[in-house]
C-alpha atoms as a PDB file:
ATOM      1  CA  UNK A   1      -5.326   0.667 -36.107  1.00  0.00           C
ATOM      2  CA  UNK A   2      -1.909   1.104 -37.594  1.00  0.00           C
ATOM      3  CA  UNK A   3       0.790  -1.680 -37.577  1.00  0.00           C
ATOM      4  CA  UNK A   4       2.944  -2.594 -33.995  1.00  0.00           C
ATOM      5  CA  UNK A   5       5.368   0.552 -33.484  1.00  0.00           C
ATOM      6  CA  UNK A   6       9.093   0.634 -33.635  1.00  0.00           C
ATOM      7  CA  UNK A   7       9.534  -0.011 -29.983  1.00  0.00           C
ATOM      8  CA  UNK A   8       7.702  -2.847 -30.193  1.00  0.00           C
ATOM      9  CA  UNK A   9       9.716  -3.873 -33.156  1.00  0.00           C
ATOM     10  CA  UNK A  10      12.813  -3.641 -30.911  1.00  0.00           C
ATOM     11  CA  UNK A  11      11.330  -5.830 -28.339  1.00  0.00           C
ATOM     12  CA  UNK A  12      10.300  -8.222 -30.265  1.00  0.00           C
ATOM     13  CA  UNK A  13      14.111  -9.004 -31.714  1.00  0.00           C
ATOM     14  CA  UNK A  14      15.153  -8.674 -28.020  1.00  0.00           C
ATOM     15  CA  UNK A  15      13.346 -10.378 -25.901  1.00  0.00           C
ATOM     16  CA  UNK A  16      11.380 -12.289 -28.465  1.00  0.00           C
ATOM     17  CA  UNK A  17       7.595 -11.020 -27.818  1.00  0.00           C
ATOM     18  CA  UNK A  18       5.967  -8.040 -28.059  1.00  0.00           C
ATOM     19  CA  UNK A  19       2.367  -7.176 -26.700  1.00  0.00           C
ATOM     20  CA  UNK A  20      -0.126  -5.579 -28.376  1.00  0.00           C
ATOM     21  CA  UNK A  21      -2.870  -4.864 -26.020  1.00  0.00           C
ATOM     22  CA  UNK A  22      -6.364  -4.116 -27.067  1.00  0.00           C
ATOM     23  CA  UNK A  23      -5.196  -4.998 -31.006  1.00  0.00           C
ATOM     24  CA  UNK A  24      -8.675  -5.910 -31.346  1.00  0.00           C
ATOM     25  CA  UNK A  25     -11.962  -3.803 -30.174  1.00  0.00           C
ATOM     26  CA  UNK A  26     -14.150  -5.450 -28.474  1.00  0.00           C
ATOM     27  CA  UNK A  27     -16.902  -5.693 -31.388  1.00  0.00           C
ATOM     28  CA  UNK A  28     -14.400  -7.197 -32.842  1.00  0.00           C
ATOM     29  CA  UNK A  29     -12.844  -9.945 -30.726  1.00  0.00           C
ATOM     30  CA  UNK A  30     -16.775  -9.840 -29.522  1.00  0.00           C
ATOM     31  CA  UNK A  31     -17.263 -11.672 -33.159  1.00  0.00           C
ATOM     32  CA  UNK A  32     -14.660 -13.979 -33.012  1.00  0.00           C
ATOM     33  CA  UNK A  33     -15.719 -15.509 -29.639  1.00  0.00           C
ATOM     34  CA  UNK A  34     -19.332 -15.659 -30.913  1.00  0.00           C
ATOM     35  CA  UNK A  35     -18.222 -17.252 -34.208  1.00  0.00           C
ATOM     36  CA  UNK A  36     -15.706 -19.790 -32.304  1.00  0.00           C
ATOM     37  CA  UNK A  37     -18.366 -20.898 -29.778  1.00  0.00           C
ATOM     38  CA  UNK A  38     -20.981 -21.144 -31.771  1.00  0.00           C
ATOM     39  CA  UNK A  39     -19.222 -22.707 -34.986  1.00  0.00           C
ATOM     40  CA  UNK A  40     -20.217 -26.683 -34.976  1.00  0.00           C
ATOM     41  CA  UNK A  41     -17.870 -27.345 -38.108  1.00  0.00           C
ATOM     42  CA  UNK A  42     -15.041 -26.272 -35.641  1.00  0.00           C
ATOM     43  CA  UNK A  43     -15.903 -28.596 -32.888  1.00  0.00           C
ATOM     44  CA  UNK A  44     -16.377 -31.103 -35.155  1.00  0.00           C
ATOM     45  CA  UNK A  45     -12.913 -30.577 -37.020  1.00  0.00           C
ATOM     46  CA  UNK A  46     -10.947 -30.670 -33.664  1.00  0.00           C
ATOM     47  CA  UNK A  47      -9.034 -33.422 -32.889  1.00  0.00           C
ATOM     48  CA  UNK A  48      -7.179 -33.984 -29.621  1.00  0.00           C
ATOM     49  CA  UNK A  49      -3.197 -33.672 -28.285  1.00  0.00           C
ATOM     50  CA  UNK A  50      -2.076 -35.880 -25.005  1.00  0.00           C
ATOM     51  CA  UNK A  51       0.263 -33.940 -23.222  1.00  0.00           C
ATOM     52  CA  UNK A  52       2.066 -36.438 -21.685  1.00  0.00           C
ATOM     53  CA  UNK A  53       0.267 -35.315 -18.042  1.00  0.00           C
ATOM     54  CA  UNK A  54      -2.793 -36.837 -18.180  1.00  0.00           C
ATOM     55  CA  UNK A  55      -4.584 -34.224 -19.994  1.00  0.00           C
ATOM     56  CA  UNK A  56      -5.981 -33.618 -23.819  1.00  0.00           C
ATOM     57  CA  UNK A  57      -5.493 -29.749 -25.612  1.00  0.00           C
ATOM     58  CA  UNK A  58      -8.243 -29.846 -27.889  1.00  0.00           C
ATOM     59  CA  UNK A  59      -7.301 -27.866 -31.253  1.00  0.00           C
ATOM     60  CA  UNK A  60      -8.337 -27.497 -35.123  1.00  0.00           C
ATOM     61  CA  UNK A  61      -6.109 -26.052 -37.637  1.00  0.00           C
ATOM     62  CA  UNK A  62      -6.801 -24.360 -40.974  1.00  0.00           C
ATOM     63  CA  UNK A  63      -3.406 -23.316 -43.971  1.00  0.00           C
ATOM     64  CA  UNK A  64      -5.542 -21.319 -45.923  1.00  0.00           C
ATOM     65  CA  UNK A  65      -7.874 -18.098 -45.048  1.00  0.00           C
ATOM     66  CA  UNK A  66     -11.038 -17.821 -46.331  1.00  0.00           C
ATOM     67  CA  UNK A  67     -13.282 -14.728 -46.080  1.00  0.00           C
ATOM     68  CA  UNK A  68     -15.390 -15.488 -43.403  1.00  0.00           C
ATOM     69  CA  UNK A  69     -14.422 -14.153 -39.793  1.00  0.00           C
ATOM     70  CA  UNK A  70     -11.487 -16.312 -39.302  1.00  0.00           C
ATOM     71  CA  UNK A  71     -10.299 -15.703 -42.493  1.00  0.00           C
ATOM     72  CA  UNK A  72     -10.646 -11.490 -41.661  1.00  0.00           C
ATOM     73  CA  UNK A  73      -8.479 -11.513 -38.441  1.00  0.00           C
ATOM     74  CA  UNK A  74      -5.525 -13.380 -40.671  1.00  0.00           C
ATOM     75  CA  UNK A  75      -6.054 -10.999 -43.569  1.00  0.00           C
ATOM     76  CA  UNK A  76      -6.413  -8.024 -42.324  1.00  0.00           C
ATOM     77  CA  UNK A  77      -3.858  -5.163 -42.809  1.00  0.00           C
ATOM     78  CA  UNK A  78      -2.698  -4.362 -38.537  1.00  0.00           C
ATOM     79  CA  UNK A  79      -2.073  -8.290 -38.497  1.00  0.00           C
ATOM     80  CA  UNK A  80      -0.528  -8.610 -41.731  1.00  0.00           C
ATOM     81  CA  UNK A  81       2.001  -5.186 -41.973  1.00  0.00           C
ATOM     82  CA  UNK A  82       2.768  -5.819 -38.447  1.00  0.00           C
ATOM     83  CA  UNK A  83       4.205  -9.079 -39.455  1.00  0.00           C
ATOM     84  CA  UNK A  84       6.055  -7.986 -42.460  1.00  0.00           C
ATOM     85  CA  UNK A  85       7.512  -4.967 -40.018  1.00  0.00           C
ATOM     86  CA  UNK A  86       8.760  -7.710 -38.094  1.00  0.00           C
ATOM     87  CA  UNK A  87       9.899  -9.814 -40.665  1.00  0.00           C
ATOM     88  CA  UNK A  88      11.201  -7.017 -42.850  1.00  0.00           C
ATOM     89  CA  UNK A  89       9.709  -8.485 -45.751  1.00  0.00           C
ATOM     90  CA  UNK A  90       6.428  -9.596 -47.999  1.00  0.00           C
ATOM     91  CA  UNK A  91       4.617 -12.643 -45.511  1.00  0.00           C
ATOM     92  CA  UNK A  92       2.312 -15.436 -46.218  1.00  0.00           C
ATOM     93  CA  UNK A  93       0.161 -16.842 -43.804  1.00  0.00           C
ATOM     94  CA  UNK A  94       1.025 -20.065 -42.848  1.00  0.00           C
ATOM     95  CA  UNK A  95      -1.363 -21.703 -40.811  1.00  0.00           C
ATOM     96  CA  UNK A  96      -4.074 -20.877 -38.278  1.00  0.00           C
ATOM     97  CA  UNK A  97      -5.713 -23.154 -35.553  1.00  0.00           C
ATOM     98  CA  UNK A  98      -8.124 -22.319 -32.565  1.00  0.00           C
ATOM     99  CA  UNK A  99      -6.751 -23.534 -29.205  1.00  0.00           C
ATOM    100  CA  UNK A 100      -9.867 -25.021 -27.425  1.00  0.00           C
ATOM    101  CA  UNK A 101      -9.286 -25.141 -24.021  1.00  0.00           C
ATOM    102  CA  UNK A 102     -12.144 -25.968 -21.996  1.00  0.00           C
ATOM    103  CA  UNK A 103     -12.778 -25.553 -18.417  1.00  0.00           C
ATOM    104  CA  UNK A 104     -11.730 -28.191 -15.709  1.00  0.00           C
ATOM    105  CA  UNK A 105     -10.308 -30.601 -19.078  1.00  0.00           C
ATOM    106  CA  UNK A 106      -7.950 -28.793 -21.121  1.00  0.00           C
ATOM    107  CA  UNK A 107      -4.472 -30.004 -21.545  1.00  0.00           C
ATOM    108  CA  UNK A 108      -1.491 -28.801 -21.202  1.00  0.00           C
ATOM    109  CA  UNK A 109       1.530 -27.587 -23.899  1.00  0.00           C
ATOM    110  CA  UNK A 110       4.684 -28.725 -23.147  1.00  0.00           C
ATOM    111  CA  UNK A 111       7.894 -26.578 -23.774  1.00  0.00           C
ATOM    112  CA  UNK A 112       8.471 -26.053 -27.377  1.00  0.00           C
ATOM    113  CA  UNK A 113       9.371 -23.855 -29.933  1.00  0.00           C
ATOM    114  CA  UNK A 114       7.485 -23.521 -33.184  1.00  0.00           C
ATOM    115  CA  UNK A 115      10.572 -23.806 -35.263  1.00  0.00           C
ATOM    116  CA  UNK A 116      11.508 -27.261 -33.412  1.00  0.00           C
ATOM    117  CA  UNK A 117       8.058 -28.365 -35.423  1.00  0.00           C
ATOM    118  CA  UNK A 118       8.424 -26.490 -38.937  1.00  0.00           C
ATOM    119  CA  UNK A 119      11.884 -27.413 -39.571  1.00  0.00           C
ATOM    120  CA  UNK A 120      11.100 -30.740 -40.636  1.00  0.00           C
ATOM    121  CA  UNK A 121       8.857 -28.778 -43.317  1.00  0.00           C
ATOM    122  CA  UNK A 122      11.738 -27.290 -45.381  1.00  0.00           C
ATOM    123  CA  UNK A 123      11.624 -24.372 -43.580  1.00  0.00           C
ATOM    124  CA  UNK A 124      15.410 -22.758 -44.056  1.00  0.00           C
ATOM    125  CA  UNK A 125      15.545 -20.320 -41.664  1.00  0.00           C
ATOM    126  CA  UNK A 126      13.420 -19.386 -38.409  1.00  0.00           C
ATOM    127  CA  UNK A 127      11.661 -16.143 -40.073  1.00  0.00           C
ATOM    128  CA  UNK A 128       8.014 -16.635 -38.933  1.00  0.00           C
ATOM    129  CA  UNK A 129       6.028 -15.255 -36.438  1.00  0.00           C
ATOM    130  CA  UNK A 130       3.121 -16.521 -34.461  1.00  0.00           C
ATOM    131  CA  UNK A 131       0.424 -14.168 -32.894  1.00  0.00           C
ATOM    132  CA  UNK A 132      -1.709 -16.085 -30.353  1.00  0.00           C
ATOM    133  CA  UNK A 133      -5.023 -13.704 -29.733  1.00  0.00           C
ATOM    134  CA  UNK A 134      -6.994 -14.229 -26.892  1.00  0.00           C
ATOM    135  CA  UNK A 135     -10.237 -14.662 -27.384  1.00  0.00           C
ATOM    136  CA  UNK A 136     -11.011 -15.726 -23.525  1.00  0.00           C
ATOM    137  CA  UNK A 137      -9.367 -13.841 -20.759  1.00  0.00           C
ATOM    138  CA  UNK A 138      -6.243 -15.818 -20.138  1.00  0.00           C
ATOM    139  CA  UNK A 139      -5.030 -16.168 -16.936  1.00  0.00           C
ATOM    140  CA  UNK A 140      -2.473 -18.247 -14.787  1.00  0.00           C
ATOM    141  CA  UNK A 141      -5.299 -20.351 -13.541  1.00  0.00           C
ATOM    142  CA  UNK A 142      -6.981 -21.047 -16.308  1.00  0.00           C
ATOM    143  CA  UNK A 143      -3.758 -22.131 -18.359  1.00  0.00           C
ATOM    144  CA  UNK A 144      -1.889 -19.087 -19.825  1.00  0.00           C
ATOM    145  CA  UNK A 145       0.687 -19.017 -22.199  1.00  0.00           C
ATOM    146  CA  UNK A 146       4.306 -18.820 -20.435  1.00  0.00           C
ATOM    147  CA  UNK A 147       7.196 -17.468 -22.528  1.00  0.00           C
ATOM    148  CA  UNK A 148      11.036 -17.871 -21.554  1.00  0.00           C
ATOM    149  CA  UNK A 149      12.100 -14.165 -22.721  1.00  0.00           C
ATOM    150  CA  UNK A 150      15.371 -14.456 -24.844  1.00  0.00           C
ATOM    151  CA  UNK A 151      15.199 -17.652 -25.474  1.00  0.00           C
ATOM    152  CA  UNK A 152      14.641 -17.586 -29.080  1.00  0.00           C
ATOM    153  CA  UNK A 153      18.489 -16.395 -29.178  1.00  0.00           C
ATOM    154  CA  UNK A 154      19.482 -20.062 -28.303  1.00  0.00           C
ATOM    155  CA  UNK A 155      18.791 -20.916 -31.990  1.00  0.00           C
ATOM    156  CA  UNK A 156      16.688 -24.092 -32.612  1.00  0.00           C
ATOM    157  CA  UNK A 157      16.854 -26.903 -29.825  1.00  0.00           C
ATOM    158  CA  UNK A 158      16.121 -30.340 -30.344  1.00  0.00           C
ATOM    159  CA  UNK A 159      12.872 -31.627 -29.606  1.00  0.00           C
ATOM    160  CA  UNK A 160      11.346 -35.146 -29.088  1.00  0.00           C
ATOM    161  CA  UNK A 161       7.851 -36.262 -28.381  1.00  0.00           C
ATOM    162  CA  UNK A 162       6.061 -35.974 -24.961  1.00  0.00           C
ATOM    163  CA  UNK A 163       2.862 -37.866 -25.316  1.00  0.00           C
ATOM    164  CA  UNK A 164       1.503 -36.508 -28.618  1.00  0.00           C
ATOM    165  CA  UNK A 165       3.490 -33.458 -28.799  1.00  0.00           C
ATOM    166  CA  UNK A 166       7.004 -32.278 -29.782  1.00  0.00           C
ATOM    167  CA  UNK A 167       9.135 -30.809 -26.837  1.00  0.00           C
ATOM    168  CA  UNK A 168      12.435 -29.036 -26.518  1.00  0.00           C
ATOM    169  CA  UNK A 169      14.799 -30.807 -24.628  1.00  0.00           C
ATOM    170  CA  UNK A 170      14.263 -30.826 -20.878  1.00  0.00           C
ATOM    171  CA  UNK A 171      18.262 -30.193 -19.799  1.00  0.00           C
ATOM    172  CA  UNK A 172      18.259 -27.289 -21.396  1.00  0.00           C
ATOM    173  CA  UNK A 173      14.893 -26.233 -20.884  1.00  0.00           C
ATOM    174  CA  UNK A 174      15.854 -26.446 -16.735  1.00  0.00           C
ATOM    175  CA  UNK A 175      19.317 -24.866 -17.220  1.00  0.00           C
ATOM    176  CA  UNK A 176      17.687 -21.537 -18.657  1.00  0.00           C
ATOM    177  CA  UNK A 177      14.611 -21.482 -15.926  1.00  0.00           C
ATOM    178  CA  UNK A 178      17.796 -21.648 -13.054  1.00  0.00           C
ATOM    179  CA  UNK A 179      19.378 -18.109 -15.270  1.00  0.00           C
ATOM    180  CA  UNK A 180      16.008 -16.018 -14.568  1.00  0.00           C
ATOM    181  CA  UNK A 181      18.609 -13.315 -14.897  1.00  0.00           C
ATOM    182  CA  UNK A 182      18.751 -14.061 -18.670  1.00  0.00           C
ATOM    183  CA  UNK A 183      15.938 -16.382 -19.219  1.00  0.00           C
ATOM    184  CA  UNK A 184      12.896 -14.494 -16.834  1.00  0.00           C
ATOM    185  CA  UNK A 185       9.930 -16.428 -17.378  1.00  0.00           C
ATOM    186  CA  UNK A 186       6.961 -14.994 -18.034  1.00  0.00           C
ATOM    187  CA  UNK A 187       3.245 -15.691 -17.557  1.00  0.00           C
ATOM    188  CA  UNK A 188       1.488 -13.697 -20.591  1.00  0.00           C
ATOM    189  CA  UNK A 189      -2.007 -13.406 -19.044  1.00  0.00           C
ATOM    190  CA  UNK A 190      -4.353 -10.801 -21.580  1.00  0.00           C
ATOM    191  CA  UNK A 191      -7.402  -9.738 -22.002  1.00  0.00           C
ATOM    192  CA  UNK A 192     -10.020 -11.107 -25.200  1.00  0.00           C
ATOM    193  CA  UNK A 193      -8.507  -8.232 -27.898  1.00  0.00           C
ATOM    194  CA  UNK A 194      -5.020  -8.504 -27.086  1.00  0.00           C
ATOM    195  CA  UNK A 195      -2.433 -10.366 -29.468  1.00  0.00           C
ATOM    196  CA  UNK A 196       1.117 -11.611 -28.564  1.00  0.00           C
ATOM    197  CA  UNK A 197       3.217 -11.264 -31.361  1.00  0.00           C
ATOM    198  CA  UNK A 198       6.240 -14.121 -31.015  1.00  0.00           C
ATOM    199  CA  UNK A 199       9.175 -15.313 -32.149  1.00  0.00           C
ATOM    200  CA  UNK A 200       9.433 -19.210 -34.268  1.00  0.00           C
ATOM    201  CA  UNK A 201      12.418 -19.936 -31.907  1.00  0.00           C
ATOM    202  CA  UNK A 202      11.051 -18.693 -28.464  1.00  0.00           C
ATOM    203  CA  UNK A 203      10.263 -21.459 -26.156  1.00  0.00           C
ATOM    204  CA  UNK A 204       6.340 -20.977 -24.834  1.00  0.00           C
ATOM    205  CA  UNK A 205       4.275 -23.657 -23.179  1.00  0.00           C
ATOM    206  CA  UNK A 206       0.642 -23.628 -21.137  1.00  0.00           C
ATOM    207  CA  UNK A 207      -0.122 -25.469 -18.112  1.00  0.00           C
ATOM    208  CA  UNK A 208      -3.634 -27.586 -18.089  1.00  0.00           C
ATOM    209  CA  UNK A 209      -6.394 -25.635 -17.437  1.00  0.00           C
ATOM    210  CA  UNK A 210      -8.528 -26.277 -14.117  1.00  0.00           C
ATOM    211  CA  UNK A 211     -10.195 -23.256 -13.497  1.00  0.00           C
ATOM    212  CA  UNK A 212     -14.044 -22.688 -13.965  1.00  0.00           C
ATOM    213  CA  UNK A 213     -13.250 -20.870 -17.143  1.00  0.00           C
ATOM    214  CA  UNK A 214     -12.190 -21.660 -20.311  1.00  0.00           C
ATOM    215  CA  UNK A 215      -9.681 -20.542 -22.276  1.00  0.00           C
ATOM    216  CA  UNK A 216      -9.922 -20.286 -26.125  1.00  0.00           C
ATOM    217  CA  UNK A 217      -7.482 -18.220 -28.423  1.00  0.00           C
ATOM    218  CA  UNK A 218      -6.752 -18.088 -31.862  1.00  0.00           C
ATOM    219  CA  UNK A 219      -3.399 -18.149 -33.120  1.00  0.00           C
ATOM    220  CA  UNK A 220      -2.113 -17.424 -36.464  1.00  0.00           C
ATOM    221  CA  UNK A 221       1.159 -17.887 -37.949  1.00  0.00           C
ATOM    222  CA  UNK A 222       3.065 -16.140 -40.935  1.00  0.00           C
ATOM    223  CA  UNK A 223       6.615 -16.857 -43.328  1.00  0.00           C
ATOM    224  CA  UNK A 224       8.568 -14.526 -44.715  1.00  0.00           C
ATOM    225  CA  UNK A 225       7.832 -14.638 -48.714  1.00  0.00           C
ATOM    226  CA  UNK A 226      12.189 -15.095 -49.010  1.00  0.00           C
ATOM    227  CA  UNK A 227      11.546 -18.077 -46.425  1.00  0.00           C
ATOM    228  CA  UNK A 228       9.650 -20.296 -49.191  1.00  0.00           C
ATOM    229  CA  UNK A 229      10.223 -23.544 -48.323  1.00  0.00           C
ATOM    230  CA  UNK A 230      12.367 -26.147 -50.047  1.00  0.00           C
ATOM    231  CA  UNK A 231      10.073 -28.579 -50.144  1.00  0.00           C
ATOM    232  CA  UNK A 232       6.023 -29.927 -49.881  1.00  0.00           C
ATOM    233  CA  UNK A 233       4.454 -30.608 -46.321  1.00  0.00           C
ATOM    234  CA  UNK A 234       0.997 -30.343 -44.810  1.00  0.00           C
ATOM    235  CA  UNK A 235       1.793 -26.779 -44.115  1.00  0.00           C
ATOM    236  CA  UNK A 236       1.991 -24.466 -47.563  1.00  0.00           C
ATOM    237  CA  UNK A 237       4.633 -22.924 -49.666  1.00  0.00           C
ATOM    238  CA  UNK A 238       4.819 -19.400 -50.530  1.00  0.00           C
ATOM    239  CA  UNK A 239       1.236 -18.485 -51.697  1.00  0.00           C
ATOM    240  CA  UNK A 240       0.450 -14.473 -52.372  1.00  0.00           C
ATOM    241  CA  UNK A 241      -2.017 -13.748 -49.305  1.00  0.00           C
ATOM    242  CA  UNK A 242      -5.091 -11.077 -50.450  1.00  0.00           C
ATOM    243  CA  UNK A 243      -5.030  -8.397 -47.547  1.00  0.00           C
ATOM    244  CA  UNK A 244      -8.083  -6.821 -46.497  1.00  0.00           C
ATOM    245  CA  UNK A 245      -8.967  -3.372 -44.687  1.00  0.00           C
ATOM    246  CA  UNK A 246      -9.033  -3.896 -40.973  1.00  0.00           C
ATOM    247  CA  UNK A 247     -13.140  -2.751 -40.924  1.00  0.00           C
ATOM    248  CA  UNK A 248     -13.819  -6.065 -42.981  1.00  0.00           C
ATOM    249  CA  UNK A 249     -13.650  -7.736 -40.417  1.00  0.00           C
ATOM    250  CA  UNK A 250     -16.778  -6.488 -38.079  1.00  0.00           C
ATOM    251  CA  UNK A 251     -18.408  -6.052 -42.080  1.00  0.00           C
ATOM    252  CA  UNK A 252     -17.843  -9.900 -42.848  1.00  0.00           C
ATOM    253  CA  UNK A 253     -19.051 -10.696 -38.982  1.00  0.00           C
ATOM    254  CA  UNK A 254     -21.905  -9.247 -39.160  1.00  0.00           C
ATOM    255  CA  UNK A 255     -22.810 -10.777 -42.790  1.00  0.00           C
ATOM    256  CA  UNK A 256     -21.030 -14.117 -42.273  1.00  0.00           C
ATOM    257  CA  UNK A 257     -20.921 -14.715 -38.706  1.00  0.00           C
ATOM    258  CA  UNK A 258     -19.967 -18.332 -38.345  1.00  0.00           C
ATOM    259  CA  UNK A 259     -19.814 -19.384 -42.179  1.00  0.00           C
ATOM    260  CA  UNK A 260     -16.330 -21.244 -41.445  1.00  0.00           C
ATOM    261  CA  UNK A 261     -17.574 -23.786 -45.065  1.00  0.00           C
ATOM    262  CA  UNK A 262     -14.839 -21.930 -47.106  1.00  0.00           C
ATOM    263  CA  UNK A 263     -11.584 -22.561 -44.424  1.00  0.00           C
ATOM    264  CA  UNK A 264      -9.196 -25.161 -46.047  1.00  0.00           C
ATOM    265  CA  UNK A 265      -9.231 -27.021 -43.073  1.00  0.00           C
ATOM    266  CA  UNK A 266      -6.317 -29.842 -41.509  1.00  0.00           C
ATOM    267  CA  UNK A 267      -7.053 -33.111 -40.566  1.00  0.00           C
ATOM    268  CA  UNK A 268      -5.548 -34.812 -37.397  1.00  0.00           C
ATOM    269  CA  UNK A 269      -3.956 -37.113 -40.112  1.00  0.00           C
ATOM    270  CA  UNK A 270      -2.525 -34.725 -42.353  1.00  0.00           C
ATOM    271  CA  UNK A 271      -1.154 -32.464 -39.196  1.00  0.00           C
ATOM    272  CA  UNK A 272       2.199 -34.350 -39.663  1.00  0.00           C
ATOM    273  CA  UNK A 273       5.002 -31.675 -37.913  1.00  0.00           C
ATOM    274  CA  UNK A 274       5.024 -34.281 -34.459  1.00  0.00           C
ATOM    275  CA  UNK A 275       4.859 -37.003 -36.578  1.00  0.00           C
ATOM    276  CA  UNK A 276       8.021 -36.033 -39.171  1.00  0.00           C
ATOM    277  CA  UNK A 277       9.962 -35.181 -35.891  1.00  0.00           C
ATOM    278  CA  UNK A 278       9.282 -38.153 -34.327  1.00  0.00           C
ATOM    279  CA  UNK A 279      10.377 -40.015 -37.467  1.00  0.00           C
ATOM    280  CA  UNK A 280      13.299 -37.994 -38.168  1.00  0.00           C
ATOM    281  CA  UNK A 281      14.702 -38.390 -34.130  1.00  0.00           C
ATOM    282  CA  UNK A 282      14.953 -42.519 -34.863  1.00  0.00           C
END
């Protein structure tokens, strides 16, 4: 599948999102989900998020790729060149983590921006993009993502914590959701194959999920090679990233189907962007 178009290019600098529906096949997302729900070193590397509402996200991170299945959606060439059209330049990925949200019991995201968290990482400039991928359907019952469109052209807002996460400031947060003229809000509900491509700066948040269904996805996040940053954190510098051909990865699922041994993973300890902020706001 080639790389997002040039329309979608133009959205995403607009509004701060773009779409891509059915990004991956079914076989393929078919992989993932069997990989993710099956994988015992990712249930065991999760560690849990209080949302400040009573509820827990689960979640486990990874900085590096490896070549097993998780390690083929992050390297392979529609993700990767459709980043670097977006970015206009050479990316590295950044991190990756798998958003387990179960049924009945998964938390909630407050409003945030990604930037608001990587800033405190020596991150100059807000050139990265995050694609979330939906591995479950995702719904407005079971806890979508939401998106304020155009938000990300507010620039970085300051965030403080709300439970165990970082959110943007609430004033300004509730003056854009009473513009839906310029801020619309938007519930992002896809299908397992689809992949929102977003912004570092727009705001996004999920409500708890207390459906019947769960609610995984997979989200991946990339820097623009010129965006190195300044200085060490949890999260890596500029390291070259090996791209793959997008048929490795249903080759590499069917070979290594839930071999995640080889994923650099993050420890709850180490996973220090909350923390930093919360040290850095006094």
């Amino acid at each position: 599948m080639p790389p997002i178009t040039d329309a979608q290019v133009r959205e995403y600098h607009d509004r701060g999102s773009t779409l891509a529906r059915g990004l991956f096949s079914p076989a393929e997302i078919g992989l993932l989900y069997r990989a993710a729900k099956e994988d015992n070193e990712l249930d065991q590397r999760s560690f849990g998020r209080a949302d400040g509402e009573g509820g827990v996200v689960r979640l486990s991170l990874w900085n590096h790729p490896g070549d097993g299945i998780y390690g083929m959606f992050a390297r392979c060439e529609r993700m990767v060149k459709s980043c670097e059209k977006l970015l206009a330049d050479e990316v590295y990925h950044y991190h990756s983590k798998m958003i387990l949200k179960d049924a009945k019991v998964g938390g909630a995201w407050t409003w945030h921006q990604d930037y608001g968290y990587w800033y405190q990482n020596g991150v100059l400039e807000p050139r990265l993009v995050s694609v979330f991928i939906a591995v479950d359907p995702c719904t407005r019952l079971n806890g979508c993502l939401q998106v304020i469109d155009y938000s990300h052209h507010c620039g970085r807002i300051n965030h403080t914590l709300t439970g165990e996460q970082a959110g943007a400031d609430k004033d300004r947060v509730e003056e854009m959701l009473k513009r839906p003229e310029r801020f619309p809000l938007t519930y992002v509900e896809m299908e397992p194959g689809d992949a929102l491509f977003f912004h570092s700066n727009l705001l996004h948040r999920s409500d708890q999920n207390k459906s019947d269904n769960p609610r995984w996805s997979m989200i991946c996040c990339y820097n623009a090679k010129t965006n190195d940053p300044y200085k060490d954190s949890h999260h890596p510098r500029y390291t070259p990233l090996n791209v793959v051909a997008d048929h490795m990865i249903e080759k590499v699922g069917v070979k290594r189907f839930a071999d995640s041994g080889d994923v650099a993973w993050l420890e709850d300890k180490r996973d220090s962007s909350a923390k930093a902020l919360a040290e850095a706001e006094g």
